[in-house]
PDB file of N, CA and C in Angstrom:
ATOM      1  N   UNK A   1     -16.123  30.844 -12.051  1.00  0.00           N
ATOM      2  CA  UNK A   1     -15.618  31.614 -10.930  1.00  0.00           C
ATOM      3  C   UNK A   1     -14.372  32.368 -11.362  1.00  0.00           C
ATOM      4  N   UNK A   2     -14.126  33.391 -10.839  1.00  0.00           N
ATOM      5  CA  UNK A   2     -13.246  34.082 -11.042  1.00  0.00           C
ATOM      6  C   UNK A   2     -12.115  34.692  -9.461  1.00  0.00           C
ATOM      7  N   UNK A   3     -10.804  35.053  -9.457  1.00  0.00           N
ATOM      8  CA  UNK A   3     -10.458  35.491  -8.426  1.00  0.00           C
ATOM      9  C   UNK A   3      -9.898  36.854  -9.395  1.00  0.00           C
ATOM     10  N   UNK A   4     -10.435  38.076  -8.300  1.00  0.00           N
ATOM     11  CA  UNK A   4      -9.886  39.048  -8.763  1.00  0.00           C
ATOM     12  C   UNK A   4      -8.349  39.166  -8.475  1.00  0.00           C
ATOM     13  N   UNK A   5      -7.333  39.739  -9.507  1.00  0.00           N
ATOM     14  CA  UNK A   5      -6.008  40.426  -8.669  1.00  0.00           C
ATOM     15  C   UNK A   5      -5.792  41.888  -9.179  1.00  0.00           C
ATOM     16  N   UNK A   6      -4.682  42.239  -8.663  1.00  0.00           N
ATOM     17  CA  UNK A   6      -4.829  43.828  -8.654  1.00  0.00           C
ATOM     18  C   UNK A   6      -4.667  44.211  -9.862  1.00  0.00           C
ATOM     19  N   UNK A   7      -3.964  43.560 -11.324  1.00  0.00           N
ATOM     20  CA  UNK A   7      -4.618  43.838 -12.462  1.00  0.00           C
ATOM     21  C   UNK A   7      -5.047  43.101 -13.550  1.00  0.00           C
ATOM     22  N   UNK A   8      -6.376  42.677 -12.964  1.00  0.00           N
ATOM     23  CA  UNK A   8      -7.096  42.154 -13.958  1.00  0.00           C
ATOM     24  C   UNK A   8      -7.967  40.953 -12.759  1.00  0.00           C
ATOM     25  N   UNK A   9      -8.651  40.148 -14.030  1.00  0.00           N
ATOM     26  CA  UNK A   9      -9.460  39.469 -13.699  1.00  0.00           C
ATOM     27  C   UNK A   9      -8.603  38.056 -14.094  1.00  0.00           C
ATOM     28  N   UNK A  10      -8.725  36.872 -13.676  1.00  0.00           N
ATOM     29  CA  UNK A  10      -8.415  35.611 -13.634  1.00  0.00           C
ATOM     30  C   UNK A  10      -8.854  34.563 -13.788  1.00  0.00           C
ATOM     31  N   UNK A  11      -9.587  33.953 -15.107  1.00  0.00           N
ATOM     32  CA  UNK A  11     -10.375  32.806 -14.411  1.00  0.00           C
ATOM     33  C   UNK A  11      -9.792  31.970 -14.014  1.00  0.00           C
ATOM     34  N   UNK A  12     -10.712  30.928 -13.388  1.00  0.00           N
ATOM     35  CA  UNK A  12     -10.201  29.833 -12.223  1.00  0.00           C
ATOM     36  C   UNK A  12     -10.526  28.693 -13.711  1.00  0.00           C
ATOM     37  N   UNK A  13      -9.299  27.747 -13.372  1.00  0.00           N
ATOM     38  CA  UNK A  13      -9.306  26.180 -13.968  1.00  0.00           C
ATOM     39  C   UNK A  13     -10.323  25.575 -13.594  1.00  0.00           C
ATOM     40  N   UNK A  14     -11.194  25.031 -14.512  1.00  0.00           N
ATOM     41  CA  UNK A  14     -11.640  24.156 -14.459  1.00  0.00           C
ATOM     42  C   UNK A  14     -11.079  22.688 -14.142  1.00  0.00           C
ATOM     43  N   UNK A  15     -10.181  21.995 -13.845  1.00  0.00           N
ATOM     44  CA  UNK A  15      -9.606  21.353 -13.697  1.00  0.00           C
ATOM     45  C   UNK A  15      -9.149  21.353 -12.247  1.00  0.00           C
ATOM     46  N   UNK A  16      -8.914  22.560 -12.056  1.00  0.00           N
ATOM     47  CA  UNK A  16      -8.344  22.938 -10.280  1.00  0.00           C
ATOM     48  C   UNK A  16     -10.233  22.673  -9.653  1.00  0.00           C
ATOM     49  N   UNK A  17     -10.748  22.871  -9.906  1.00  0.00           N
ATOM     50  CA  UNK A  17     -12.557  22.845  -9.475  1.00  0.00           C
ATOM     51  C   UNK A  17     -12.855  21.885  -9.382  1.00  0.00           C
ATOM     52  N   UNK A  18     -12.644  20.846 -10.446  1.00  0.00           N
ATOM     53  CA  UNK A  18     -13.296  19.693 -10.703  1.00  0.00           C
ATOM     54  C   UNK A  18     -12.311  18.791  -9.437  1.00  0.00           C
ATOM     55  N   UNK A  19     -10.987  18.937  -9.289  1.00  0.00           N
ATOM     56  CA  UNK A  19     -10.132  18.251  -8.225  1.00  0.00           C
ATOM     57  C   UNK A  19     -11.102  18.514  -7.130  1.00  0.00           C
ATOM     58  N   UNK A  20     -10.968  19.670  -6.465  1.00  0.00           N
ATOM     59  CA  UNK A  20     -11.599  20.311  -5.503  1.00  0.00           C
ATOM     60  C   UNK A  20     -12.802  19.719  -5.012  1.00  0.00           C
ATOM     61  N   UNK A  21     -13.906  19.669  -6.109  1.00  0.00           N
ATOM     62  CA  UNK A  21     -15.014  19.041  -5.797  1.00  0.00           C
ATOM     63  C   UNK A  21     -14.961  17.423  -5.455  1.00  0.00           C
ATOM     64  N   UNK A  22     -13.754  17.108  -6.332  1.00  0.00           N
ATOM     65  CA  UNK A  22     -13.839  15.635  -6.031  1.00  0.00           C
ATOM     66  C   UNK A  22     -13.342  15.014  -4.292  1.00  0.00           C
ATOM     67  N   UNK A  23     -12.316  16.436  -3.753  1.00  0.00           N
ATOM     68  CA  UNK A  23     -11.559  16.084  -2.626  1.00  0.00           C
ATOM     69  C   UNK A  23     -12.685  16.105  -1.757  1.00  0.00           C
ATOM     70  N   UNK A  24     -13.363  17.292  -1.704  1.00  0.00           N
ATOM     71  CA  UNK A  24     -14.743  17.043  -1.033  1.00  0.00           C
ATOM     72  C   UNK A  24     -15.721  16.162  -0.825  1.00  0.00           C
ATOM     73  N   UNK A  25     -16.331  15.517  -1.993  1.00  0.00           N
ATOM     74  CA  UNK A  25     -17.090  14.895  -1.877  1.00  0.00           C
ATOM     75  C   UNK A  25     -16.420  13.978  -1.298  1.00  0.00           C
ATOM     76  N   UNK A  26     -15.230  13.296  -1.492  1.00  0.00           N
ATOM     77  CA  UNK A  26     -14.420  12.127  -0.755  1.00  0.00           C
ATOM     78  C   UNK A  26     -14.524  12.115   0.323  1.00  0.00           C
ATOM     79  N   UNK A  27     -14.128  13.390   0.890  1.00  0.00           N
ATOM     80  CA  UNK A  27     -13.830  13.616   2.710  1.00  0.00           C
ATOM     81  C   UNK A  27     -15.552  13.534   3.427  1.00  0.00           C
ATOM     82  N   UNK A  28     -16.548  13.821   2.235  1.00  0.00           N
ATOM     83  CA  UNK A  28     -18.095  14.205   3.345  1.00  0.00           C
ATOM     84  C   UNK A  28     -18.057  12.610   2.980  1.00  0.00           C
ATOM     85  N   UNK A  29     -18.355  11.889   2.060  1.00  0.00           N
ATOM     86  CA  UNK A  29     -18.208  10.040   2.540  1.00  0.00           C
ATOM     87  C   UNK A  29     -17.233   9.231   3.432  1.00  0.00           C
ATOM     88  N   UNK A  30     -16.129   9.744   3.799  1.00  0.00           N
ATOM     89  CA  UNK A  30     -15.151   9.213   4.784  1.00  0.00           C
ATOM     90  C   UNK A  30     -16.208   9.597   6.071  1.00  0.00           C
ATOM     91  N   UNK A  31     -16.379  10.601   6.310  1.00  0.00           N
ATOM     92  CA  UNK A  31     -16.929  11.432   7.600  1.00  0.00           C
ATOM     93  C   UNK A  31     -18.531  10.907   7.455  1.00  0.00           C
ATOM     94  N   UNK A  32     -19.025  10.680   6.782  1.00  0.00           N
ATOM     95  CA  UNK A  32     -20.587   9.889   6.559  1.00  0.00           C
ATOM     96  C   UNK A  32     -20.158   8.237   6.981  1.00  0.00           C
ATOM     97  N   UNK A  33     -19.089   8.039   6.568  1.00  0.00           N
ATOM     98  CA  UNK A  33     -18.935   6.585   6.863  1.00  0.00           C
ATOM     99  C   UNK A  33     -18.615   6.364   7.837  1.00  0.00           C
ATOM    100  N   UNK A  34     -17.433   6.896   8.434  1.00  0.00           N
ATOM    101  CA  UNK A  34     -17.134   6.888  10.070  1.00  0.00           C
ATOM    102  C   UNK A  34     -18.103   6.986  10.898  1.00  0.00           C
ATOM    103  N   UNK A  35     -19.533   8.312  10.386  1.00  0.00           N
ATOM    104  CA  UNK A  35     -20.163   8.321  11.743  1.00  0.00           C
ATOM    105  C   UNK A  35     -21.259   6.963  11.394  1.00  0.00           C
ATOM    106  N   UNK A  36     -21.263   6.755  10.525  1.00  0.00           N
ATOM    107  CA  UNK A  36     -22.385   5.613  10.637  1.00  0.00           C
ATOM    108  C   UNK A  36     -21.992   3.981  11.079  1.00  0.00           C
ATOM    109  N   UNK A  37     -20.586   3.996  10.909  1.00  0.00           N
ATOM    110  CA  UNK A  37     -19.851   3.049  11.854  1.00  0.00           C
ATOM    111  C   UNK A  37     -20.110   3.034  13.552  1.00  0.00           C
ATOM    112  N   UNK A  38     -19.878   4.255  13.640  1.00  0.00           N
ATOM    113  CA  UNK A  38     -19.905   4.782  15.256  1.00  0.00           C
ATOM    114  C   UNK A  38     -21.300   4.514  15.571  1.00  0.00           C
ATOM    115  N   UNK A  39     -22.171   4.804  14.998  1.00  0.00           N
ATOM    116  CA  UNK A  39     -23.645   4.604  15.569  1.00  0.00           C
ATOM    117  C   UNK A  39     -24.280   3.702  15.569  1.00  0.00           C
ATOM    118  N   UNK A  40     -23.481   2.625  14.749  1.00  0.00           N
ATOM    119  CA  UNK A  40     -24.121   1.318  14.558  1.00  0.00           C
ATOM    120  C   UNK A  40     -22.992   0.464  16.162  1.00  0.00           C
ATOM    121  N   UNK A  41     -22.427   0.987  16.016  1.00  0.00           N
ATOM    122  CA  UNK A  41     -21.245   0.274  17.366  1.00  0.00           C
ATOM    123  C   UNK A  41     -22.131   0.647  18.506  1.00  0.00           C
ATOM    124  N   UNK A  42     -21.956   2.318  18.628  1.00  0.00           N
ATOM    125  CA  UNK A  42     -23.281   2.379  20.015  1.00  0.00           C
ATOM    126  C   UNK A  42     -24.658   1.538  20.165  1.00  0.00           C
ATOM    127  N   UNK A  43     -25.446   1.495  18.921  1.00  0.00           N
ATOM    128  CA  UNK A  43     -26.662   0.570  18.446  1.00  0.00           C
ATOM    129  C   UNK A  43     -26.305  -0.430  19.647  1.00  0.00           C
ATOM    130  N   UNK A  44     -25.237  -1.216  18.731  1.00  0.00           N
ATOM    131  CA  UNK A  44     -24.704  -2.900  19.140  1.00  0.00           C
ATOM    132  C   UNK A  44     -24.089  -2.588  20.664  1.00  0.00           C
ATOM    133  N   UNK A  45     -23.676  -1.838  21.038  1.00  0.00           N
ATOM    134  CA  UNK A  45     -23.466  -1.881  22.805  1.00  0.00           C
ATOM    135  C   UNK A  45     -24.967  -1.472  23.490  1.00  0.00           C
ATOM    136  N   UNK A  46     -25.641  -1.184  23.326  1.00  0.00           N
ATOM    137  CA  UNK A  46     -26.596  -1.329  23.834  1.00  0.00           C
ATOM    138  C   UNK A  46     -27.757  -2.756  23.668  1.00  0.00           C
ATOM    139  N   UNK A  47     -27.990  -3.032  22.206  1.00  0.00           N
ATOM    140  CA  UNK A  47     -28.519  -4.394  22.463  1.00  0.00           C
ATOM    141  C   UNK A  47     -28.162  -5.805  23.143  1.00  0.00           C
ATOM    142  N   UNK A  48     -25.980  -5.355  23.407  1.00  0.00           N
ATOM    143  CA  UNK A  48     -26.009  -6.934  23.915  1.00  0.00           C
ATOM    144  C   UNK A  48     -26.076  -6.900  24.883  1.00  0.00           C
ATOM    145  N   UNK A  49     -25.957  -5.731  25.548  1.00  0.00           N
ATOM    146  CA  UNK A  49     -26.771  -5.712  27.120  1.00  0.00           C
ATOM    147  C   UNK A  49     -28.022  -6.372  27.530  1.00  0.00           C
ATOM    148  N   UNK A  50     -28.878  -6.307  26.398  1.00  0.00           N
ATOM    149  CA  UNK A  50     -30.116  -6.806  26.834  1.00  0.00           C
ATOM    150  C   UNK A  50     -30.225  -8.452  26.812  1.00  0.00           C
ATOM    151  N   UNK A  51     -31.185  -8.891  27.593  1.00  0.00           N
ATOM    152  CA  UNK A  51     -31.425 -10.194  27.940  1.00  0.00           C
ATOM    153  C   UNK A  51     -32.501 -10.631  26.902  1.00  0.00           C
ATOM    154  N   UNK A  52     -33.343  -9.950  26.012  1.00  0.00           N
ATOM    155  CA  UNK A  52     -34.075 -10.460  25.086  1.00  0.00           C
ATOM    156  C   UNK A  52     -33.801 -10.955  23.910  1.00  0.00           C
ATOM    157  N   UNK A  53     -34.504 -12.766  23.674  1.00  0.00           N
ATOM    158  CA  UNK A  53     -33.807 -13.196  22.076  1.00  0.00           C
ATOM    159  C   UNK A  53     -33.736 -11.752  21.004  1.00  0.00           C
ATOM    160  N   UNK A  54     -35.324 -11.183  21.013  1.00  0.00           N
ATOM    161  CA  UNK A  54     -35.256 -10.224  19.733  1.00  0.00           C
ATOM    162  C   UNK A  54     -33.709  -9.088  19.903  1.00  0.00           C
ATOM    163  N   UNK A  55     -33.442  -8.760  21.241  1.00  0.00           N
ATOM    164  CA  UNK A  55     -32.129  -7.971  20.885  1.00  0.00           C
ATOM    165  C   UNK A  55     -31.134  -8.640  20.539  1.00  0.00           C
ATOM    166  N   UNK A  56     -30.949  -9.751  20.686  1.00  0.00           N
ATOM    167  CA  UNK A  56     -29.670 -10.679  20.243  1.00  0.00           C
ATOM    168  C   UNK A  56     -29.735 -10.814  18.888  1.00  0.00           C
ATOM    169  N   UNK A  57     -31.033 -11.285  18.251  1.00  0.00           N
ATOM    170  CA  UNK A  57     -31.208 -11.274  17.091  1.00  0.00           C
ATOM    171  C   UNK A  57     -30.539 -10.022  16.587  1.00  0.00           C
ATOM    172  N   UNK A  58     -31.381  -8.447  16.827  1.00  0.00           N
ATOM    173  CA  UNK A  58     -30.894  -7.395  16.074  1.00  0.00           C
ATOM    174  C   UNK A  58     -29.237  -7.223  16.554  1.00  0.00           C
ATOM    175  N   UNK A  59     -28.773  -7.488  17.395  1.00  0.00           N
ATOM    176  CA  UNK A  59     -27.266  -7.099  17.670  1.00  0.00           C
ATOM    177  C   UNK A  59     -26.181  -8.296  16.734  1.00  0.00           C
ATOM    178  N   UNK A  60     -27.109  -9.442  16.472  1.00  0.00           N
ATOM    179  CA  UNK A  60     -26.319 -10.268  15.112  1.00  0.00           C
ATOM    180  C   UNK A  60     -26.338  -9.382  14.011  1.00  0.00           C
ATOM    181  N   UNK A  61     -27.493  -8.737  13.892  1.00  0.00           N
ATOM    182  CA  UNK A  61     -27.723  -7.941  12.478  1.00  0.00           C
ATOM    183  C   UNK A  61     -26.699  -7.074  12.640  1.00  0.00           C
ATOM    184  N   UNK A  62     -26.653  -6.337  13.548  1.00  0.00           N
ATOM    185  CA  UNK A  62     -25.877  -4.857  13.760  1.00  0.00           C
ATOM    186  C   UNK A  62     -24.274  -5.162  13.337  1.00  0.00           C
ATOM    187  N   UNK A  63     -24.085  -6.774  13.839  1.00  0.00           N
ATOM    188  CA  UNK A  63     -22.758  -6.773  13.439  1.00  0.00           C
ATOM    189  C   UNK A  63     -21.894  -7.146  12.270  1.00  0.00           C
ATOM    190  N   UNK A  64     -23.383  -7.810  11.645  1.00  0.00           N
ATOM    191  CA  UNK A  64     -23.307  -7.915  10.478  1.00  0.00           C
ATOM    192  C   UNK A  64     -23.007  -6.526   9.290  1.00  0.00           C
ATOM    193  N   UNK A  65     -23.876  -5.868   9.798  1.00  0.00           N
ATOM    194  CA  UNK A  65     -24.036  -4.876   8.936  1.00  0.00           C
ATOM    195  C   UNK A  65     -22.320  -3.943   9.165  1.00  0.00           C
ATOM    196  N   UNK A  66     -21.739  -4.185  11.049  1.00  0.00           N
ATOM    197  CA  UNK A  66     -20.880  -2.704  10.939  1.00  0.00           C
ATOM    198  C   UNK A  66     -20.051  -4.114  10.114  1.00  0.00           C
ATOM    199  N   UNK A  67     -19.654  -5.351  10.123  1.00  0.00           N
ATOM    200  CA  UNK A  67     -18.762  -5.555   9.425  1.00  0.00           C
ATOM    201  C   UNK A  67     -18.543  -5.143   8.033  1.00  0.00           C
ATOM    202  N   UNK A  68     -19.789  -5.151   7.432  1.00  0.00           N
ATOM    203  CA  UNK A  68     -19.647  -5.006   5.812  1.00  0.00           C
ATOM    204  C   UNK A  68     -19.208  -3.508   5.462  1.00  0.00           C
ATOM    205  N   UNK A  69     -19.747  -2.550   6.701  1.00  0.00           N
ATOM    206  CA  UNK A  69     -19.325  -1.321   6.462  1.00  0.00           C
ATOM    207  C   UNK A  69     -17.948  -1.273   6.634  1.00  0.00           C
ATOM    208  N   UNK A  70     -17.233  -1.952   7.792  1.00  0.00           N
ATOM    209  CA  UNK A  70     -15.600  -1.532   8.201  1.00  0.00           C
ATOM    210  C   UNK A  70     -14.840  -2.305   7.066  1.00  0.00           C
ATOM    211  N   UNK A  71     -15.305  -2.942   6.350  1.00  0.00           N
ATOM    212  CA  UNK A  71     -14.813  -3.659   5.155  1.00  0.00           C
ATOM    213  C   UNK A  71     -14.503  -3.055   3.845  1.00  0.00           C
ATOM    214  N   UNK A  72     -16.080  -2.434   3.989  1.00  0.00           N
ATOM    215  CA  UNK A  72     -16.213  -1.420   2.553  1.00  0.00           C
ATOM    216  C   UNK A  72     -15.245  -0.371   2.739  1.00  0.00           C
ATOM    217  N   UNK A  73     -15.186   0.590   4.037  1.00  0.00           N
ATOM    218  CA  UNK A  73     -14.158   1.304   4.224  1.00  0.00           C
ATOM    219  C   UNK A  73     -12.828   1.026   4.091  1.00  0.00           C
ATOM    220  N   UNK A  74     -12.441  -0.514   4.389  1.00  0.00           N
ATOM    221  CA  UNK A  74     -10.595  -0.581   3.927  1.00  0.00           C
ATOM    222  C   UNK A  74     -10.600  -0.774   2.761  1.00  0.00           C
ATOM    223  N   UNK A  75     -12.115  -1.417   1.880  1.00  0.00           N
ATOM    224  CA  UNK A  75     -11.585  -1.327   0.357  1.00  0.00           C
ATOM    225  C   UNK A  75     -11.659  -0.129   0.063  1.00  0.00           C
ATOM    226  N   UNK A  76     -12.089   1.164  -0.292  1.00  0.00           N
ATOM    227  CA  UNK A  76     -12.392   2.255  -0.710  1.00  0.00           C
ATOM    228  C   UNK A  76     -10.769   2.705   0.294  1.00  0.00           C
ATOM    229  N   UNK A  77      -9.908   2.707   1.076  1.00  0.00           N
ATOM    230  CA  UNK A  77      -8.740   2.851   1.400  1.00  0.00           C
ATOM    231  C   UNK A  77      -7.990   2.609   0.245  1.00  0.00           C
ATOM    232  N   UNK A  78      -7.945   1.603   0.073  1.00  0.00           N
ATOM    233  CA  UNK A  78      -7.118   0.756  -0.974  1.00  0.00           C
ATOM    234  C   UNK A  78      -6.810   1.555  -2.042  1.00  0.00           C
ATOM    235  N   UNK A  79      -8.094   1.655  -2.998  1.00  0.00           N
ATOM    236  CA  UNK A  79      -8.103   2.575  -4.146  1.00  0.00           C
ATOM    237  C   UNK A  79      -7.474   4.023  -4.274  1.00  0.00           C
TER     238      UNK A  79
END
């Protein structure tokens, strides 16, 4: 890639790119992780409403699962 200026041409760092790409990809897994937190929480408010063993069963699962996710998220904080 290049940015033009008024004289001449410029290439772009490779190094400034490679940051760039990395800040990105970071922020679309923060924002992939959050919403899949959120949807597993809605999931789990709706099954413990229900009066059936099988939803109790899946709403153990559900909470199983958002724990390991809200977990994985404060370790990946950490780093």
């Amino acid at each position: 890639m290049e940015f033009v200026k008024s004289k001449g041409v410029i290439p772009m760092s490779s190094d400034y790119l490679k940051k760039d790409k990395e800040r990105v990809e970071n922020k679309f897994k923060e924002l992939k992780s959050k919403g899949e937190i959120e949807a597993i929480e809605k999931r789990l408010e709706s099954l413990e409403d229900a009066d059936s063993s099988i939803n109790r069963i899946w709403a153990e699962i559900y909470r199983d699962v958002l724990d390991l996710k809200k977990k994985e998220e404060e370790h990946e904080d950490k780093d």
